[in-house]
C-alpha atoms as a PDB file:
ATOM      1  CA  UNK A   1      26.958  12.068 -21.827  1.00  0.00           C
ATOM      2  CA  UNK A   2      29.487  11.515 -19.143  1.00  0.00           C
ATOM      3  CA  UNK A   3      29.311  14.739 -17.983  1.00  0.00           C
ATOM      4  CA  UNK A   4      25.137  14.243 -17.034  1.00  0.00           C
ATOM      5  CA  UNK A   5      25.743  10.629 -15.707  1.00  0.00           C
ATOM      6  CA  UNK A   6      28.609  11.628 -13.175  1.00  0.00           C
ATOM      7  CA  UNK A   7      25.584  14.158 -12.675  1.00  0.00           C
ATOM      8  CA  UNK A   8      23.034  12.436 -12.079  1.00  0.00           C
ATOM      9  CA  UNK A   9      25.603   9.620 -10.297  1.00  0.00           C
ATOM     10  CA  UNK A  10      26.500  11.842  -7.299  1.00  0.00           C
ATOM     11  CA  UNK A  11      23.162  12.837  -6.215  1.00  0.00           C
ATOM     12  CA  UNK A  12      22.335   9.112  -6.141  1.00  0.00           C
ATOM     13  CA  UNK A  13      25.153   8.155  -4.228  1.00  0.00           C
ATOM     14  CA  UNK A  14      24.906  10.800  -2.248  1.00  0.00           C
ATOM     15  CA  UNK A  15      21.374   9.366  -1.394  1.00  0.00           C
ATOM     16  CA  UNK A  16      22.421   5.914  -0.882  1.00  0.00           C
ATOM     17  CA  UNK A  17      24.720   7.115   1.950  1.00  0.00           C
ATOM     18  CA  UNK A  18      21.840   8.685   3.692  1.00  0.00           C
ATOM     19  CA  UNK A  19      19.778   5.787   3.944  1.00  0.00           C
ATOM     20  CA  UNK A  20      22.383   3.663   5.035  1.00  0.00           C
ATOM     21  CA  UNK A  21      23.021   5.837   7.715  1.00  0.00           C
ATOM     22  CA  UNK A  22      19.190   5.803   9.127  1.00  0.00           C
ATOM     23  CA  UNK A  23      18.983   4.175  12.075  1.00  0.00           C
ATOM     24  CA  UNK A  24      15.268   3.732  10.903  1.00  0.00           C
ATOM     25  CA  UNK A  25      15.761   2.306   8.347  1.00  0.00           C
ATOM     26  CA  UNK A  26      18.896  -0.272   8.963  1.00  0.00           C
ATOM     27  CA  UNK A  27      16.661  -1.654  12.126  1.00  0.00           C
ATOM     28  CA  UNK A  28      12.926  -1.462   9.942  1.00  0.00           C
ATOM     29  CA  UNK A  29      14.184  -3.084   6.840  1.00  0.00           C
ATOM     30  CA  UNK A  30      15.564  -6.360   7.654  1.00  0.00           C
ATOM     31  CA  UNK A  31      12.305  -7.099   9.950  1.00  0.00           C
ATOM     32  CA  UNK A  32      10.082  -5.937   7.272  1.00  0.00           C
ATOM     33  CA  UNK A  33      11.535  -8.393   4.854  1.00  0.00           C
ATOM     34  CA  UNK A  34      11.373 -11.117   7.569  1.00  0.00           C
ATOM     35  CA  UNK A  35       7.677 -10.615   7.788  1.00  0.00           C
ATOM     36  CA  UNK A  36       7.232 -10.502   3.631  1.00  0.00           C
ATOM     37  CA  UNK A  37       9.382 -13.349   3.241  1.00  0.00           C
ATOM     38  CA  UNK A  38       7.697 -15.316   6.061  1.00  0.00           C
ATOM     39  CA  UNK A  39       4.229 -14.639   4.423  1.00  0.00           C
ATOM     40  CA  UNK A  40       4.654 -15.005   1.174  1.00  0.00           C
ATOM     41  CA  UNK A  41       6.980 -18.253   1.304  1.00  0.00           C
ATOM     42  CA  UNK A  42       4.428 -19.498   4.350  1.00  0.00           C
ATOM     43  CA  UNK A  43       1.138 -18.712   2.902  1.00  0.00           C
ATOM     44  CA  UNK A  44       1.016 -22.016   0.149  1.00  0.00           C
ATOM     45  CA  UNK A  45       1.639 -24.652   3.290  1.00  0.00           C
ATOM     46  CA  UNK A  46      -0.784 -22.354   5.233  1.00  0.00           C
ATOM     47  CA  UNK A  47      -3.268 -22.708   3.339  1.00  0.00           C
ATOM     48  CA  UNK A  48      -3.775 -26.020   3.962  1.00  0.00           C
ATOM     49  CA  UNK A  49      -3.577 -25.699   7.515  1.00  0.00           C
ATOM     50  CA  UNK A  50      -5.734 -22.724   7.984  1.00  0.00           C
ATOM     51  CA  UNK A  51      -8.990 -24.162   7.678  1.00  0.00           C
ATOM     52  CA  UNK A  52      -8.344 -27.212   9.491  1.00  0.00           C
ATOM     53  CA  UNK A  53     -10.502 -27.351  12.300  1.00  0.00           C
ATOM     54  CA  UNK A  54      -9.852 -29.390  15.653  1.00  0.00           C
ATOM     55  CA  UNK A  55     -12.882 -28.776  18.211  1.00  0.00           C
ATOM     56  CA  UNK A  56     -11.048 -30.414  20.878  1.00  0.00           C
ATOM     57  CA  UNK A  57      -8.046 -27.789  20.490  1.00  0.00           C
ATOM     58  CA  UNK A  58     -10.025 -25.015  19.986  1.00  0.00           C
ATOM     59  CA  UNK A  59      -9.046 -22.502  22.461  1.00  0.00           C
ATOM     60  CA  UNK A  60      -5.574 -23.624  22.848  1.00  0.00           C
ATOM     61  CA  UNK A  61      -3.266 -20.823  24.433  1.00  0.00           C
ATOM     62  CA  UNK A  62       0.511 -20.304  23.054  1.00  0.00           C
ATOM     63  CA  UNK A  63       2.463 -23.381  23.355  1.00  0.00           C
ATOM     64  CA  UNK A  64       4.643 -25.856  21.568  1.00  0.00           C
ATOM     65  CA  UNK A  65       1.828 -27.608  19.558  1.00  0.00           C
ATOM     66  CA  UNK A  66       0.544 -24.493  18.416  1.00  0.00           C
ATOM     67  CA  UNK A  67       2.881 -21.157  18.533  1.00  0.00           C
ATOM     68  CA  UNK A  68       0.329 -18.433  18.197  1.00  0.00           C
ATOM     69  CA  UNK A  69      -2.360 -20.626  20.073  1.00  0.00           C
ATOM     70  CA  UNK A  70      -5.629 -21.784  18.069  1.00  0.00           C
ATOM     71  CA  UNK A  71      -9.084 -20.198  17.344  1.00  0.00           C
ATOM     72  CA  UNK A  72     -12.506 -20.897  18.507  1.00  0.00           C
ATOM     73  CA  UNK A  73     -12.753 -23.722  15.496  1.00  0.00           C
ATOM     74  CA  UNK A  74      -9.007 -25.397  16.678  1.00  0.00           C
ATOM     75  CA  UNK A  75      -7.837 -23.663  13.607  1.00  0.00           C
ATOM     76  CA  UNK A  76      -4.122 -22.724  13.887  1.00  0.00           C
ATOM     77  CA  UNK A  77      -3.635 -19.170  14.372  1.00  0.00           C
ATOM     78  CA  UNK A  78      -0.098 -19.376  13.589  1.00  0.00           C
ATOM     79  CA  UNK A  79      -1.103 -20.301   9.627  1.00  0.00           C
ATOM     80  CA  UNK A  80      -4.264 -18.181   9.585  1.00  0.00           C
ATOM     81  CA  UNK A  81      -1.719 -15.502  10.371  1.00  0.00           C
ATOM     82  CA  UNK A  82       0.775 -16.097   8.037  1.00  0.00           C
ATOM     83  CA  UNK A  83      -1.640 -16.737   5.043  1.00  0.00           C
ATOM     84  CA  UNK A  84      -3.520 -13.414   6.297  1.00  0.00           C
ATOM     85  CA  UNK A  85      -0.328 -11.475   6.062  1.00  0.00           C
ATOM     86  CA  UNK A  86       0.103 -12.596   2.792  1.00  0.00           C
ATOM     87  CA  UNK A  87      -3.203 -11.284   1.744  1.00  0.00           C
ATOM     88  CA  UNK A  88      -3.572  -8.297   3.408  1.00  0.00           C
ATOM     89  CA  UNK A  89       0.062  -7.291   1.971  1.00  0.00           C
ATOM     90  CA  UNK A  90      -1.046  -8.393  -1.103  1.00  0.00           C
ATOM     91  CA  UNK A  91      -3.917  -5.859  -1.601  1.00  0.00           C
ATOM     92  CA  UNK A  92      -2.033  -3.369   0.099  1.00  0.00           C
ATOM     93  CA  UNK A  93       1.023  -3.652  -2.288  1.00  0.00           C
ATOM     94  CA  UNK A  94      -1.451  -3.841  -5.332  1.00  0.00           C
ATOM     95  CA  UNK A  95      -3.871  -1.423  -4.246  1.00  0.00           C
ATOM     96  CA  UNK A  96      -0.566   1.516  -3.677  1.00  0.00           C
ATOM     97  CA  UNK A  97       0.859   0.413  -7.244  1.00  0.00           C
ATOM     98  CA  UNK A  98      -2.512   1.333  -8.795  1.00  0.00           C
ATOM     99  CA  UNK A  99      -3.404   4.403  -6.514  1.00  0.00           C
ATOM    100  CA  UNK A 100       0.253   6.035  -7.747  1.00  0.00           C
ATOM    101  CA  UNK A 101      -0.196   4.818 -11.238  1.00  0.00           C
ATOM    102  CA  UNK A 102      -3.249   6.673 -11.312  1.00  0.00           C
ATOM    103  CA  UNK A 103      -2.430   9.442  -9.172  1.00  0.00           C
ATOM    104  CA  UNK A 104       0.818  10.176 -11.524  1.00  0.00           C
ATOM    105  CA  UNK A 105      -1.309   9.903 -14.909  1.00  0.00           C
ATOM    106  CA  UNK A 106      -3.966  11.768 -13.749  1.00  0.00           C
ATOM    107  CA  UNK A 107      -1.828  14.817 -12.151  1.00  0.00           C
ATOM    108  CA  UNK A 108       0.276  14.653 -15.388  1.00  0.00           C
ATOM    109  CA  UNK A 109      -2.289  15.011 -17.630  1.00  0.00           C
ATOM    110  CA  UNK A 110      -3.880  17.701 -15.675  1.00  0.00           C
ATOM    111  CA  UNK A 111      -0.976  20.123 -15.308  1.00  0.00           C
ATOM    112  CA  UNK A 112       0.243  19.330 -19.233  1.00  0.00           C
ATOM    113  CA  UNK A 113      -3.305  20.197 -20.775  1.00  0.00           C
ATOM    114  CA  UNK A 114      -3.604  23.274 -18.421  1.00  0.00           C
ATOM    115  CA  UNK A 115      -6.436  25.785 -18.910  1.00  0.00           C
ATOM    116  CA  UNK A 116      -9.901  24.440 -18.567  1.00  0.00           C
ATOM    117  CA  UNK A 117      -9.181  20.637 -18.280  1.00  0.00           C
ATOM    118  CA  UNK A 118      -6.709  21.177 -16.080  1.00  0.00           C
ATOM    119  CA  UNK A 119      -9.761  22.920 -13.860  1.00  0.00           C
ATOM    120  CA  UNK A 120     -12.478  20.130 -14.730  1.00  0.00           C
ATOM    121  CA  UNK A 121     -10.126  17.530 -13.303  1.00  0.00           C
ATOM    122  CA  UNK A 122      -8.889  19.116 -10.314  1.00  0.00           C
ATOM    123  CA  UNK A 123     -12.400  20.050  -9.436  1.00  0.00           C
ATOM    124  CA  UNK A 124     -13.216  15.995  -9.799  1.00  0.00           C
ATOM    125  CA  UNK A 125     -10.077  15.467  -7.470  1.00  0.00           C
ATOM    126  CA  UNK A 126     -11.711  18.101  -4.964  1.00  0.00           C
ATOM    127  CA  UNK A 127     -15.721  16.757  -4.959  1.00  0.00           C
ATOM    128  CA  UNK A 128     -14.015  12.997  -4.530  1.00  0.00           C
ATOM    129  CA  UNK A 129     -12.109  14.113  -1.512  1.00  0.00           C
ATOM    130  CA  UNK A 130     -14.973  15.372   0.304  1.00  0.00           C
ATOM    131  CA  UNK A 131     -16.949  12.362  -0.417  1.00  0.00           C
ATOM    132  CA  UNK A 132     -16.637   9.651   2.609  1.00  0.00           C
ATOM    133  CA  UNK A 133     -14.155   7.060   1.940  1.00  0.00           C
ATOM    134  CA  UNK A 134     -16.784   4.535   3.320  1.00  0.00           C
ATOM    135  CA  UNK A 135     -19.771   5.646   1.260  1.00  0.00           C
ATOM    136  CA  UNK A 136     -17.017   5.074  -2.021  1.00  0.00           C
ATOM    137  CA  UNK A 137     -15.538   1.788  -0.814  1.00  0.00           C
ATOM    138  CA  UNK A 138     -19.255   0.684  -0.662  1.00  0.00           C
ATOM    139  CA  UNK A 139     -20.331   2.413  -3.880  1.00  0.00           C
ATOM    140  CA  UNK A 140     -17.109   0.741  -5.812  1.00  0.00           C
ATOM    141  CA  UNK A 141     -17.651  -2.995  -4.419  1.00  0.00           C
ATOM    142  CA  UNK A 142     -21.249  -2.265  -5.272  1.00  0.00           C
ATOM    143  CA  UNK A 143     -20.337  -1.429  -8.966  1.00  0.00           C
ATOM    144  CA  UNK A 144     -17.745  -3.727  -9.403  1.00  0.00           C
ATOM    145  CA  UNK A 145     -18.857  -7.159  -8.028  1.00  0.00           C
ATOM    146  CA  UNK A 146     -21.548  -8.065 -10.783  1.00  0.00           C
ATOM    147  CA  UNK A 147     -18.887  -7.234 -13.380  1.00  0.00           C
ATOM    148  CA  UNK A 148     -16.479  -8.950 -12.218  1.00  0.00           C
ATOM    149  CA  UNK A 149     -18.081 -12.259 -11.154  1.00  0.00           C
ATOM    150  CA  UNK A 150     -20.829 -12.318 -13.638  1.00  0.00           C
ATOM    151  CA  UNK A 151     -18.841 -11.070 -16.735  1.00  0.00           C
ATOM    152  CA  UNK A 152     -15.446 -12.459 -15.948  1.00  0.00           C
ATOM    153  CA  UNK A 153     -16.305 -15.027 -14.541  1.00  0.00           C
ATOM    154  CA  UNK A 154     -14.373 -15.128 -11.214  1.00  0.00           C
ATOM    155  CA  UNK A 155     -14.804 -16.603  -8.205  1.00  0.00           C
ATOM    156  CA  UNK A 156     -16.657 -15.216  -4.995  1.00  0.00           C
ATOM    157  CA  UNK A 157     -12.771 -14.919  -3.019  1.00  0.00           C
ATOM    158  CA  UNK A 158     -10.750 -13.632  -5.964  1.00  0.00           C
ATOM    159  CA  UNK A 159     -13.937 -11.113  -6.967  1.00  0.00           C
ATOM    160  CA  UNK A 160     -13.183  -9.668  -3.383  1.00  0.00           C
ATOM    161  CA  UNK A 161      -9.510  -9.310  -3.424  1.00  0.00           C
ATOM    162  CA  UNK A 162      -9.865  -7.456  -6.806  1.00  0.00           C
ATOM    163  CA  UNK A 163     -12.791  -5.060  -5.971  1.00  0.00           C
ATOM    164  CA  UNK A 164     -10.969  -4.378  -2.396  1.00  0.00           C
ATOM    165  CA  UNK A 165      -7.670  -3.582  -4.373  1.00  0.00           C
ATOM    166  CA  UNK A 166      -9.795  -1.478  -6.674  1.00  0.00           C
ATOM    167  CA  UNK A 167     -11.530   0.056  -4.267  1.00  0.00           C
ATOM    168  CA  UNK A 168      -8.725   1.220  -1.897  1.00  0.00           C
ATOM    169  CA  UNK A 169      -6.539   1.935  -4.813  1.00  0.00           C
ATOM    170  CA  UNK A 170      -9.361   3.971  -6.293  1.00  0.00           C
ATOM    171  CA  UNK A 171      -9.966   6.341  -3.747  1.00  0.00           C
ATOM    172  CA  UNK A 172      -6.524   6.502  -1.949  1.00  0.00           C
ATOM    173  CA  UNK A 173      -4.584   8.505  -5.489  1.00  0.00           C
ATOM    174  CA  UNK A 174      -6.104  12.108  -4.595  1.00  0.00           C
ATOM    175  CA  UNK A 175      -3.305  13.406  -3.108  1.00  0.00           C
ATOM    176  CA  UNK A 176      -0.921  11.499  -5.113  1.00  0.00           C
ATOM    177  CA  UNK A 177      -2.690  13.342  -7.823  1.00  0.00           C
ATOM    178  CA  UNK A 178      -2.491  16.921  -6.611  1.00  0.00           C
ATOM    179  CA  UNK A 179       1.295  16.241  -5.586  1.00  0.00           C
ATOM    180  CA  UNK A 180       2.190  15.492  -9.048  1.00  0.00           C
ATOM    181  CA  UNK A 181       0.592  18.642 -10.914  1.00  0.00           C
ATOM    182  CA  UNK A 182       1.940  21.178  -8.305  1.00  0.00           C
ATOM    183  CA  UNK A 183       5.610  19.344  -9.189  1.00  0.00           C
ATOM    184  CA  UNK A 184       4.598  19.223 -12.645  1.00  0.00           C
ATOM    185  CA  UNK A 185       3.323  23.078 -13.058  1.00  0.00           C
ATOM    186  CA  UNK A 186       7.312  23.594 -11.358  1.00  0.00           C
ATOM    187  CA  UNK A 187       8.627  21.692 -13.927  1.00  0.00           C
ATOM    188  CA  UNK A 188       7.041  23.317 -16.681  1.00  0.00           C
ATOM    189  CA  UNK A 189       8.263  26.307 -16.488  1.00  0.00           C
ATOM    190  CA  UNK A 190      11.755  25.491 -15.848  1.00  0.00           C
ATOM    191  CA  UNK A 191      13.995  26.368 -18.892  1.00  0.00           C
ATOM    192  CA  UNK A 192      15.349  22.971 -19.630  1.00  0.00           C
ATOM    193  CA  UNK A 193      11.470  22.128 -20.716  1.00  0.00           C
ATOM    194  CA  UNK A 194      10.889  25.388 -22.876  1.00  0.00           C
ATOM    195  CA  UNK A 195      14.203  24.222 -24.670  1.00  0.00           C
ATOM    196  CA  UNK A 196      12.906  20.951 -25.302  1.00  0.00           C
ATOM    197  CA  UNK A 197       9.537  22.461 -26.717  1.00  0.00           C
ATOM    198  CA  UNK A 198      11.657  24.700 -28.765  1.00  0.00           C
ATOM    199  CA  UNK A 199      13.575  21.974 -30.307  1.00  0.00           C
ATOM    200  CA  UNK A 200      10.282  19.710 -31.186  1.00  0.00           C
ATOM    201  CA  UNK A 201      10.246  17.388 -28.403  1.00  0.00           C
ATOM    202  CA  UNK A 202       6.034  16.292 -28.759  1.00  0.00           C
ATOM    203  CA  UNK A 203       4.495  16.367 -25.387  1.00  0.00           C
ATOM    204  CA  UNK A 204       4.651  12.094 -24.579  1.00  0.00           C
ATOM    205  CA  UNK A 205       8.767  12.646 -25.366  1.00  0.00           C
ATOM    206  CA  UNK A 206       8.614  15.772 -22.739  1.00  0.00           C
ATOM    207  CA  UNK A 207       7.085  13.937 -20.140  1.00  0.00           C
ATOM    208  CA  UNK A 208       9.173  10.804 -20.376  1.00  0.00           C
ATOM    209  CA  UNK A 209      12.805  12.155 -21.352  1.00  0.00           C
ATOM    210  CA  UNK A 210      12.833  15.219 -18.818  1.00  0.00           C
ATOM    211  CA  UNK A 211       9.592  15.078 -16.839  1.00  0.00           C
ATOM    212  CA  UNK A 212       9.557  11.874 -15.734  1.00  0.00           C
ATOM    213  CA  UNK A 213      12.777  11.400 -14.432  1.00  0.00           C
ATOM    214  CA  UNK A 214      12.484  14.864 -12.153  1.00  0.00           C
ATOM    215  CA  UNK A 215       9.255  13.294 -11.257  1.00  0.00           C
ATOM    216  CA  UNK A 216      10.904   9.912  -9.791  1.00  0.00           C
ATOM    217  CA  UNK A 217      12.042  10.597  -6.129  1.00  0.00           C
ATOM    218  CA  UNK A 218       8.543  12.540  -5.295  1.00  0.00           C
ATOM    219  CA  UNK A 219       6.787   9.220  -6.611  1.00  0.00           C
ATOM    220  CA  UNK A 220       9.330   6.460  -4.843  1.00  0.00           C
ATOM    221  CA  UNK A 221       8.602   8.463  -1.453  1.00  0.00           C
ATOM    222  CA  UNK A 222       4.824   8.317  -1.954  1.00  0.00           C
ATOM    223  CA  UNK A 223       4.425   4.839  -3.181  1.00  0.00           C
ATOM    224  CA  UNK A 224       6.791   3.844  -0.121  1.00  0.00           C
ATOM    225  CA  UNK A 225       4.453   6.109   1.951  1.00  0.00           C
ATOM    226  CA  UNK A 226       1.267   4.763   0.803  1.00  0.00           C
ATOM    227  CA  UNK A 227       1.711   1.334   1.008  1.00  0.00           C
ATOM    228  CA  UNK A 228       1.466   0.749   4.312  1.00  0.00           C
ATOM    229  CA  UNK A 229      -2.043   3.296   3.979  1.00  0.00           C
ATOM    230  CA  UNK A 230      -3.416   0.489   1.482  1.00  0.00           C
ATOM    231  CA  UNK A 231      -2.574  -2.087   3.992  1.00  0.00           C
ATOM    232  CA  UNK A 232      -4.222  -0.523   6.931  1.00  0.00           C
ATOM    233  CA  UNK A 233      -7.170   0.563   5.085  1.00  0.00           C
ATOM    234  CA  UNK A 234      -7.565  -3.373   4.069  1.00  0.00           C
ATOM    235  CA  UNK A 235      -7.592  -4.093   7.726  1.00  0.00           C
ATOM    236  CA  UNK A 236      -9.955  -2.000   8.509  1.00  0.00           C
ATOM    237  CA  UNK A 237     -12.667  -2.307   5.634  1.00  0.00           C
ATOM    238  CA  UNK A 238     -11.946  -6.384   7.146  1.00  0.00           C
ATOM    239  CA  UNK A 239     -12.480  -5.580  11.244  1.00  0.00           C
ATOM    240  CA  UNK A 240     -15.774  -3.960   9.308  1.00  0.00           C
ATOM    241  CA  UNK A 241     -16.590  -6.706   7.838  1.00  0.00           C
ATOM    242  CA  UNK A 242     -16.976  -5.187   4.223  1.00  0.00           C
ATOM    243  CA  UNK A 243     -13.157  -6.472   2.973  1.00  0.00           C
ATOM    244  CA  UNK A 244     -11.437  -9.792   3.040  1.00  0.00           C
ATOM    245  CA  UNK A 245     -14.651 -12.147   3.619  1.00  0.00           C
ATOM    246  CA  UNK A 246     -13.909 -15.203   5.997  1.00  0.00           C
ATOM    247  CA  UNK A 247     -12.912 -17.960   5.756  1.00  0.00           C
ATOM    248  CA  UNK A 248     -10.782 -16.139   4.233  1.00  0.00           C
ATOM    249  CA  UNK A 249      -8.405 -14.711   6.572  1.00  0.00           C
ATOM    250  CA  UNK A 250      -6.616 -11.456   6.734  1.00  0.00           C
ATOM    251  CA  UNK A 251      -5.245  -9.220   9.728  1.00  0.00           C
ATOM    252  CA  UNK A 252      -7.969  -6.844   9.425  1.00  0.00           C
ATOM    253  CA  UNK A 253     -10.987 -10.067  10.189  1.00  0.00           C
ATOM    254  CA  UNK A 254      -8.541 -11.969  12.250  1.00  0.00           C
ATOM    255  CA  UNK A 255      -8.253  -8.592  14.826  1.00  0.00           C
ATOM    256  CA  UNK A 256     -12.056  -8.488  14.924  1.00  0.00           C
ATOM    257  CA  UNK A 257     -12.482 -12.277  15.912  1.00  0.00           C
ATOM    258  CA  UNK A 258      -9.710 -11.470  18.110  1.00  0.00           C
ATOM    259  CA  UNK A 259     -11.734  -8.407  19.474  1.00  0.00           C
ATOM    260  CA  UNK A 260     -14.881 -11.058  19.419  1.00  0.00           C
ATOM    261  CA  UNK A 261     -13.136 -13.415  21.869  1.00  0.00           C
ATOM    262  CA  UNK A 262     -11.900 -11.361  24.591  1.00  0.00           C
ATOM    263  CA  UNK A 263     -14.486 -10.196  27.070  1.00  0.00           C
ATOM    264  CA  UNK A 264     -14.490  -9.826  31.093  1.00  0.00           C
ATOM    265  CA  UNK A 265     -15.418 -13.608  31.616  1.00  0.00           C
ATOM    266  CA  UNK A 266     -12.937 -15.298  29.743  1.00  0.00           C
ATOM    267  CA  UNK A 267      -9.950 -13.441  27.381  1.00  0.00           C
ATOM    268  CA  UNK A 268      -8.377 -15.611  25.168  1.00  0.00           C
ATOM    269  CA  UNK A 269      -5.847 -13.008  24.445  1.00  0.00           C
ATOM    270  CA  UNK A 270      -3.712 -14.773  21.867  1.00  0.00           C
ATOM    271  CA  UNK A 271      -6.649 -14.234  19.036  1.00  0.00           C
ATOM    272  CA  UNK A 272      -6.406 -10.318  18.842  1.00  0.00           C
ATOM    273  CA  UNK A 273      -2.812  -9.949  20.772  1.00  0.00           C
ATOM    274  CA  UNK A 274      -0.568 -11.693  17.239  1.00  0.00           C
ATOM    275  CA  UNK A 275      -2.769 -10.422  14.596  1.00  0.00           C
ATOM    276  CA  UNK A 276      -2.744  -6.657  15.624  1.00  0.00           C
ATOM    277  CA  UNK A 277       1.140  -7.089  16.570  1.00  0.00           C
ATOM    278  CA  UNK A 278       1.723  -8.178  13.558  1.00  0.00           C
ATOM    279  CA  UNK A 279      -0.186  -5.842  11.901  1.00  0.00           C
ATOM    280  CA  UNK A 280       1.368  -2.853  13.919  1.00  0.00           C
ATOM    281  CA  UNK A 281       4.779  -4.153  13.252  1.00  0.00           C
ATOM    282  CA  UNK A 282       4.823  -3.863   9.769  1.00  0.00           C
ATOM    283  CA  UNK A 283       2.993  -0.485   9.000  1.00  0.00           C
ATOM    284  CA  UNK A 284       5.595   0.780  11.687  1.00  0.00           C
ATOM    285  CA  UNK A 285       8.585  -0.509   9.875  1.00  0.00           C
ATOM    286  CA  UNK A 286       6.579   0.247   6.552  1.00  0.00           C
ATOM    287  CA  UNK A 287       6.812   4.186   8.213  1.00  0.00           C
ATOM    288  CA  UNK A 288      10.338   4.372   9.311  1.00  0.00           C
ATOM    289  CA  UNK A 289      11.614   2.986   5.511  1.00  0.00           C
ATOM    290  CA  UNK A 290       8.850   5.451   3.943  1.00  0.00           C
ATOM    291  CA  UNK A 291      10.399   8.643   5.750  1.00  0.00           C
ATOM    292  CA  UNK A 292      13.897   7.071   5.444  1.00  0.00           C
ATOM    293  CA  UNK A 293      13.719   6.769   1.703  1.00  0.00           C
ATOM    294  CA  UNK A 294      11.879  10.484   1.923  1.00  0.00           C
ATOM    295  CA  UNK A 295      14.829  12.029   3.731  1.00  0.00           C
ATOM    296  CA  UNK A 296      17.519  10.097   1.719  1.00  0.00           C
ATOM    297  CA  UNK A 297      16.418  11.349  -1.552  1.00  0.00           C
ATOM    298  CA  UNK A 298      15.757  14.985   0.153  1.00  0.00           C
ATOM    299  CA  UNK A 299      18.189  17.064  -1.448  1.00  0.00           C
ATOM    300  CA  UNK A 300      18.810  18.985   1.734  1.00  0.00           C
ATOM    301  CA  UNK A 301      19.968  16.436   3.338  1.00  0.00           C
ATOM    302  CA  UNK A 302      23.514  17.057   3.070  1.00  0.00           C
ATOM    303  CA  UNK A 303      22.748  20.476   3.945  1.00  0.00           C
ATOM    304  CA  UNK A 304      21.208  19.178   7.478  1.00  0.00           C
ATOM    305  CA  UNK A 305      23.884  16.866   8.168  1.00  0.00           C
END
């Protein structure tokens, strides 16, 4: 037993060292957890203050009364951006935890049944990838909003953050899916795993003593990686107008109001300048702590430095 931790202990540390000494990620992490904490701690007190409309400030540039400036309604854009970030990183986060939770199950259970299953589902996985993401997102919210709101009973705002989290989260674990099984068929045939078949082991105790745990750096680099996917695929089903519905805000509808008000006449700027900052800010430190973590936990790393 102490033999395998010091193991497994080494290659861990040895990890931890390698992400420390990113440059990527030591100047992306501390901003991206700025902009989380900001959001999530800001987004009860903006609430209130995001729908409060002020037709005689409407149109207000940057300034000390209002930071980020105000809307076409006098709405603060400061708020509407902070409770916007919250929701847009809120389907994003939810929408990557259930695209790799499916994307691990379903590769799993592919490359452990094998033979023809393992060909039915891959061939699912193949006819859903050529499919246009649109056309699904669309066929999804179609399927899932009379369920949801009729049968659960929920309302018309929470029915659309579930069905968008659904939606992106359903068609966005392909790849996780095929990543998984070609690790998986690797595994399988490593001796450690015929020993453990030998012995008894049942299949569920193979998976989650020895498979699993082989599995875990592959899946921490693709959930890190597809995160900030899920968020910019919220944004953009939400500049389409199929996504976050307004009031509601999120970055996605907040860009294309901000798109909306800036034209050759008159640019009010501030409305599409802070929301896609934003925006680009975090899916670029989102990146950089993605391929930090994936060349951390690379174990050529060493090897390379």
């Amino acid at each position: 037993m102490t033999a395998m931790s010091s193991g497994t202990a080494a290659p861990r540390a040895s990890a931890t060292r390698r992400l420390l000494r990113s440059r990527r990620t030591t100047v992306a992490s501390p901003i991206l957890l700025g902009i989380i904490v900001v959001c999530f701690i800001g987004a009860w007190p903006a609430v209130k203050r995001s729908d409060v409309t002020s037709l005689s400030n409407a149109r207000m540039p940057p300034g000390a009364q209002a930071w980020f400036g105000t809307d076409l309604l006098g709405r603060s854009l400061a708020a509407r951006c902070i409770l916007g970030g919250a929701i847009s990183l809120a389907v994003g986060i939810a929408a990557a935890i259930f695209s790799v939770g499916l994307g691990v199950v379903w590769g799993s259970v592919a490359a452990m049944a094998g033979g023809r299953v393992d060909a039915i589902m891959m061939r699912i996985v193949d006819v859903l990838f050529g499919l246009p993401y649109i056309l699904l997102v669309i066929l999804l919210k179609i399927g899932l909003e009379g369920l949801l709101r009729l049968r659960l009973g929920l309302g018309h705002h929470a029915t659309d953050l579930v069905i968008l989290m659904l939606a992106i989260g359903g068609v966005s674990w392909l790849t996780m899916a095929r990543v998984i099984r070609a690790r998986m068929l690797t595994l399988l045939a490593a001796p450690f795993i015929e020993a453990a078949r030998a012995i008894g082991v049942s299949p569920i105790g193979v998976w989650r003593r020895h498979l699993l745990p082989n599995l875990l750096d592959t899946i921490i680099v693709y959930a890190a990686l597809t995160v900030p996917q899920a968020i910019l695929q919220e944004s953009f089903l939400s500049f389409l107008g199929i996504g976050v519905a307004p009031p509601l805000p999120s970055w996605g509808n907040l860009a294309a109001d901000g798109v909306a008000a800036v034209n050759t006449i008159e640019s009010f700027w501030w409305m599409l300048v802070f929301p896609c900052g934003l925006l680009s800010l975090t899916l670029l430190c989102m990146n950089a702590l993605g391929e930090g973590l994936r060349d951390a936990l690379d174990p050529r790393g060493d090897r390379r430095a």
